[in-house]
Protein backbone atom coordinates (compact mmCIF):
# COMPACT_ATOMS: atom_id res chain seq x y z
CA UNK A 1 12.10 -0.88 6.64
CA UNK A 2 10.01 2.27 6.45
CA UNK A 3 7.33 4.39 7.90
CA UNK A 4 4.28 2.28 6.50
CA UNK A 5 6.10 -1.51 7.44
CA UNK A 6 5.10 -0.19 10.96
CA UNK A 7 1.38 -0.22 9.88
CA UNK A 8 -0.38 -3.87 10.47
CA UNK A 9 -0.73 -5.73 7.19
CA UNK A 10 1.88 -3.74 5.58
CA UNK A 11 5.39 -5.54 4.96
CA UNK A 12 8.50 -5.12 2.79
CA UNK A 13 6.82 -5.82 -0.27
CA UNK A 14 4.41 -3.89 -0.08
CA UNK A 15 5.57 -0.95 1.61
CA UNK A 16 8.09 -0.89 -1.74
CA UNK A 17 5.21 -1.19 -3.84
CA UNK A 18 3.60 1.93 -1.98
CA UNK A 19 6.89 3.47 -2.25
CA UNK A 20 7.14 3.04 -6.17
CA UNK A 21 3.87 4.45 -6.67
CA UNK A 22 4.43 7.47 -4.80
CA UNK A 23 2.84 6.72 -1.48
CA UNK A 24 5.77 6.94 1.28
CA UNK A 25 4.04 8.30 4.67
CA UNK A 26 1.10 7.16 6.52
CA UNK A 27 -0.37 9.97 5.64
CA UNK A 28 0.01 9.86 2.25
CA UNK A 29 -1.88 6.15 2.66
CA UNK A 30 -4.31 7.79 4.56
CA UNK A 31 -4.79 10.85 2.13
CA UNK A 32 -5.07 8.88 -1.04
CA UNK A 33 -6.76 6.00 0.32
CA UNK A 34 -6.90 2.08 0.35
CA UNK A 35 -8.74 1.20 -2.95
CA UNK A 36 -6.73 4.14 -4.83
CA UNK A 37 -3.12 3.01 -3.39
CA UNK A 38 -4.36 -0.97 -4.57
CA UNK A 39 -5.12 0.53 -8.10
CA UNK A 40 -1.67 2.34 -8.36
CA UNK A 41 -0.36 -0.61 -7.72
CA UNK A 42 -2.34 -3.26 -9.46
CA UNK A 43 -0.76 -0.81 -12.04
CA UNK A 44 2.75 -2.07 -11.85
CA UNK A 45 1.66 -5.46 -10.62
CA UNK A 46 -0.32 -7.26 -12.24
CA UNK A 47 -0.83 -10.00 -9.00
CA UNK A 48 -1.66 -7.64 -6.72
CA UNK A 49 -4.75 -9.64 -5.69
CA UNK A 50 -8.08 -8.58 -3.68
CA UNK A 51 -5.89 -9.57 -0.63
CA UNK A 52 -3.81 -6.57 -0.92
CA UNK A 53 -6.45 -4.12 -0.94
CA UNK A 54 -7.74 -5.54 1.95
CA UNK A 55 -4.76 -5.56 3.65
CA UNK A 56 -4.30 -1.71 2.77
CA UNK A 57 -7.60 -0.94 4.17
CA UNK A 58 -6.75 -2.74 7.60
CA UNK A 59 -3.41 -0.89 7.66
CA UNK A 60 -5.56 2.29 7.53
């Protein structure tokens, strides 16, 4: 468990999805925002639903 599992709405999973696509701080979340961290990962996961990105803009 990491930095961004702290965040609300942000678990295991996804905070090793975030980490896989390059995003490991808060403020790396933060920099590259919600809708471009979903996309990055919709990239290597292809059920990374509408949920997610909501859940990554509640986080931030």
């Amino acid at each position: 468990m990491g930095e961004l599992s702290t965040l609300l709405n942000i678990g295991n999973k996804v905070e090793q999805q975030l980490n896989e696509v390059g995003i490991r701080t808060i403020n790396q979340l933060i920099e590259i925002d919600s809708r471009q961290a979903w996309l990055r990962i919709k990239r290597i996961d292809d059920s990374a639903c509408i949920n997610r990105l909501y859940a990554l803009e509640g986080a931030i």
